[in-house]
C-alpha atoms as a PDB file:
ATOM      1  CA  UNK A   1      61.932  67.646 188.397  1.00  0.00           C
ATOM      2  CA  UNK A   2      60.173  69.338 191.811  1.00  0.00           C
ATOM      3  CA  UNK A   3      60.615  72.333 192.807  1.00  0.00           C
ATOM      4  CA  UNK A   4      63.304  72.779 195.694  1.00  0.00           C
ATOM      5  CA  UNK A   5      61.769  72.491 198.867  1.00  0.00           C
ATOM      6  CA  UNK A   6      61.005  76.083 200.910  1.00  0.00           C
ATOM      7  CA  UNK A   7      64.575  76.496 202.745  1.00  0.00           C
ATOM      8  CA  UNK A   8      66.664  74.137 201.267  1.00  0.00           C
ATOM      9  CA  UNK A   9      70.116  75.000 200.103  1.00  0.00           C
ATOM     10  CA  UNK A  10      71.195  74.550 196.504  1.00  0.00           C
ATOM     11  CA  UNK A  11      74.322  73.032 195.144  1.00  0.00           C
ATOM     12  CA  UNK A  12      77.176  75.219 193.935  1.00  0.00           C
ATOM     13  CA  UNK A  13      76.977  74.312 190.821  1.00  0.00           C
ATOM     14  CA  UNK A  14      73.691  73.071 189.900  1.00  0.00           C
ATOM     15  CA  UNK A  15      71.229  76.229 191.471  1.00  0.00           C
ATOM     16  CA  UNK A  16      68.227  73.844 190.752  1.00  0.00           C
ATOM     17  CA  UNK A  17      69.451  71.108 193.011  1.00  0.00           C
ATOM     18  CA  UNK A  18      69.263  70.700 196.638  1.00  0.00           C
ATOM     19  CA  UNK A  19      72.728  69.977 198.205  1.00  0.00           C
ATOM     20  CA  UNK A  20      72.958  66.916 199.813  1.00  0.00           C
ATOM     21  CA  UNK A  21      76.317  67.234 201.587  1.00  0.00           C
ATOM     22  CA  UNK A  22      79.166  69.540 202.185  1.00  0.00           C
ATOM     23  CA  UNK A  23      82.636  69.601 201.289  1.00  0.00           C
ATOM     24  CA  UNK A  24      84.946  69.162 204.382  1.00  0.00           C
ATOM     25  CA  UNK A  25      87.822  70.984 202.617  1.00  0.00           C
ATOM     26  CA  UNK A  26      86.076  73.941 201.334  1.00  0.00           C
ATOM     27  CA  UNK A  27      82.702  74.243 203.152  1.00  0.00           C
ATOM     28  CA  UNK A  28      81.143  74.245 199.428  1.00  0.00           C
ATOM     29  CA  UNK A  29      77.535  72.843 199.122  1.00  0.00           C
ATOM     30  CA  UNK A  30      77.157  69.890 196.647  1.00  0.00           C
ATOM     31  CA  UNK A  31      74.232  67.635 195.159  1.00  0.00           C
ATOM     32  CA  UNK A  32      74.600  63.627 194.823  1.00  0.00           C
ATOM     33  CA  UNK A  33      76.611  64.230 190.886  1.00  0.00           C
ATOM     34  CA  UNK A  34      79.109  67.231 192.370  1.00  0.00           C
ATOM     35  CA  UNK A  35      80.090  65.108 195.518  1.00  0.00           C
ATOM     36  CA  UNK A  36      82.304  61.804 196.330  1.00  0.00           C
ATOM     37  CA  UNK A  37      82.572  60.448 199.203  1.00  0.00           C
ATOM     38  CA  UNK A  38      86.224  59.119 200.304  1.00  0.00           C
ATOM     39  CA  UNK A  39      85.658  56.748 203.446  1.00  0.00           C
ATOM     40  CA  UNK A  40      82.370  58.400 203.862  1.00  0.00           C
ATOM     41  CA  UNK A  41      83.794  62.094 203.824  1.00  0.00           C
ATOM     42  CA  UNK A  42      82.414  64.201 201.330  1.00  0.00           C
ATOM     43  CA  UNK A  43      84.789  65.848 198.613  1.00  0.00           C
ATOM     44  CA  UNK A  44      83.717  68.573 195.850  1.00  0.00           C
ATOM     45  CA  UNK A  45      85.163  67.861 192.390  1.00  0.00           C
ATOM     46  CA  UNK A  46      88.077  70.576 192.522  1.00  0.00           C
ATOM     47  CA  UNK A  47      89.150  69.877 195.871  1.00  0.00           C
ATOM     48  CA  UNK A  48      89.578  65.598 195.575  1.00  0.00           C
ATOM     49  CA  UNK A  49      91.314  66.886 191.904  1.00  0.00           C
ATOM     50  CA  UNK A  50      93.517  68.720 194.217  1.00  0.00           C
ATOM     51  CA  UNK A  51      94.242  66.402 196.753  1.00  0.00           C
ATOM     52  CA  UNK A  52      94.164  63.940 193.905  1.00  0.00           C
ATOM     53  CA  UNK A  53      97.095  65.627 192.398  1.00  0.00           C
ATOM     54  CA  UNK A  54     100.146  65.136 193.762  1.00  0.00           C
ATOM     55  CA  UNK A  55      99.275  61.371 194.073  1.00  0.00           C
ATOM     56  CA  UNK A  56      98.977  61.073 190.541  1.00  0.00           C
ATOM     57  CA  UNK A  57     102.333  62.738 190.245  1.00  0.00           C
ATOM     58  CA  UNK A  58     103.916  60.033 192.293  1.00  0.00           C
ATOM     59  CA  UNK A  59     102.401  56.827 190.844  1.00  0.00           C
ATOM     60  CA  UNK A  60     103.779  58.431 186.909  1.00  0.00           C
ATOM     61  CA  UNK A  61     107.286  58.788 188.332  1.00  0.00           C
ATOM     62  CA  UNK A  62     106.901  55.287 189.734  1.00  0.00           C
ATOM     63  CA  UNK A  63     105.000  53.846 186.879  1.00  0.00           C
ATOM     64  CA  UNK A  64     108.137  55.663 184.288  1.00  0.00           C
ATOM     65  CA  UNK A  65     110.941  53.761 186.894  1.00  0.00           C
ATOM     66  CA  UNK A  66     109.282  50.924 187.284  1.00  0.00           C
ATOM     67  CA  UNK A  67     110.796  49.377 183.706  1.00  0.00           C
ATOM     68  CA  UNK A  68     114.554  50.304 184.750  1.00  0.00           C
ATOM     69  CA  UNK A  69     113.652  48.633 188.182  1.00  0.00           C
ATOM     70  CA  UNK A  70     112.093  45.134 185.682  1.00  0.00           C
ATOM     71  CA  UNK A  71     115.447  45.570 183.988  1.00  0.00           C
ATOM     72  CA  UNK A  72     118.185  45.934 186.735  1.00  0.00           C
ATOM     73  CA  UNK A  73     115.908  42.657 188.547  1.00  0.00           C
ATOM     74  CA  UNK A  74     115.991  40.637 185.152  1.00  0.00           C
ATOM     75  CA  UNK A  75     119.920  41.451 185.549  1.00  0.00           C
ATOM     76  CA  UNK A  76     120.659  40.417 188.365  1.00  0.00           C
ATOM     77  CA  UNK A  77     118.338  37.235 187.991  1.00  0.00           C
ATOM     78  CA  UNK A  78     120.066  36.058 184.684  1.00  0.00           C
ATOM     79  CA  UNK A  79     123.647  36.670 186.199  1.00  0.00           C
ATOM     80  CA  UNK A  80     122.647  34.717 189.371  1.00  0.00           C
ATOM     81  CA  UNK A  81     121.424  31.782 187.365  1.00  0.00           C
ATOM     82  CA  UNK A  82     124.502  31.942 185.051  1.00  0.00           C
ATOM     83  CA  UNK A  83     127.210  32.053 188.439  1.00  0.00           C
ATOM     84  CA  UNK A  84     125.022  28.672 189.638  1.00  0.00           C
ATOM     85  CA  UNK A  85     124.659  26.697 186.766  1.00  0.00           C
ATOM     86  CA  UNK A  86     128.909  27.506 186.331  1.00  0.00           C
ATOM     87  CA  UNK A  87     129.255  26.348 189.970  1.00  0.00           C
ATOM     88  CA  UNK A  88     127.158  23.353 189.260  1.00  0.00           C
ATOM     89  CA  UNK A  89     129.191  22.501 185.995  1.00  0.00           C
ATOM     90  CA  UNK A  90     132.229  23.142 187.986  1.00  0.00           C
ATOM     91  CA  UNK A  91     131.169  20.682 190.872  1.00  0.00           C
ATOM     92  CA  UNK A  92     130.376  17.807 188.685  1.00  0.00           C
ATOM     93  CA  UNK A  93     126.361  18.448 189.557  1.00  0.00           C
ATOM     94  CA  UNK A  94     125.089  18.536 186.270  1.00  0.00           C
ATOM     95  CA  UNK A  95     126.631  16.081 183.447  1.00  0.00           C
END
């Protein structure tokens, strides 16, 4: 590893890196491992976790519907295919 160069700032959490970027949320200095970039903006872990939160929140209330929403669509499906295939019976269509 070489030594940080004379000046350079260090990440947050790693005091032997050199930060690379800077969070926009928090103003926190990050290396390359502590930083993502969304849409080339630069996050530090704990704040995309938090804006990452309340997303995640959402999609398991939508993923825990989503089998009641399979099951009222499957309904209605199977009773609209029984009412045409009676209408069709009833018209003479089929046999």
């Amino acid at each position: 590893m070489m030594p940080l160069a004379q000046g350079a700032t260090v990440c947050v959490n790693h005091p032997r890196r050199e930060a690379i970027g800077i969070c926009v949320r928090c103003r926190t200095r990050v290396c390359g491992e502590c930083t993502t970039k969304v849409d080339g903006i630069n996050y530090c872990v704990s704040c995309l976790a938090t804006l990452a939160g309340p997303k995640r929140a959402k999609d398991v209330r939508a993923q825990s519907r989503s089998p009641i929403v399979a099951s009222i669509w499957f309904g209605l499906g199977a009773g609209l295919l029984t009412l045409l295939s009676w209408a069709m019976i009833e018209l003479g269509a089929i046999w």
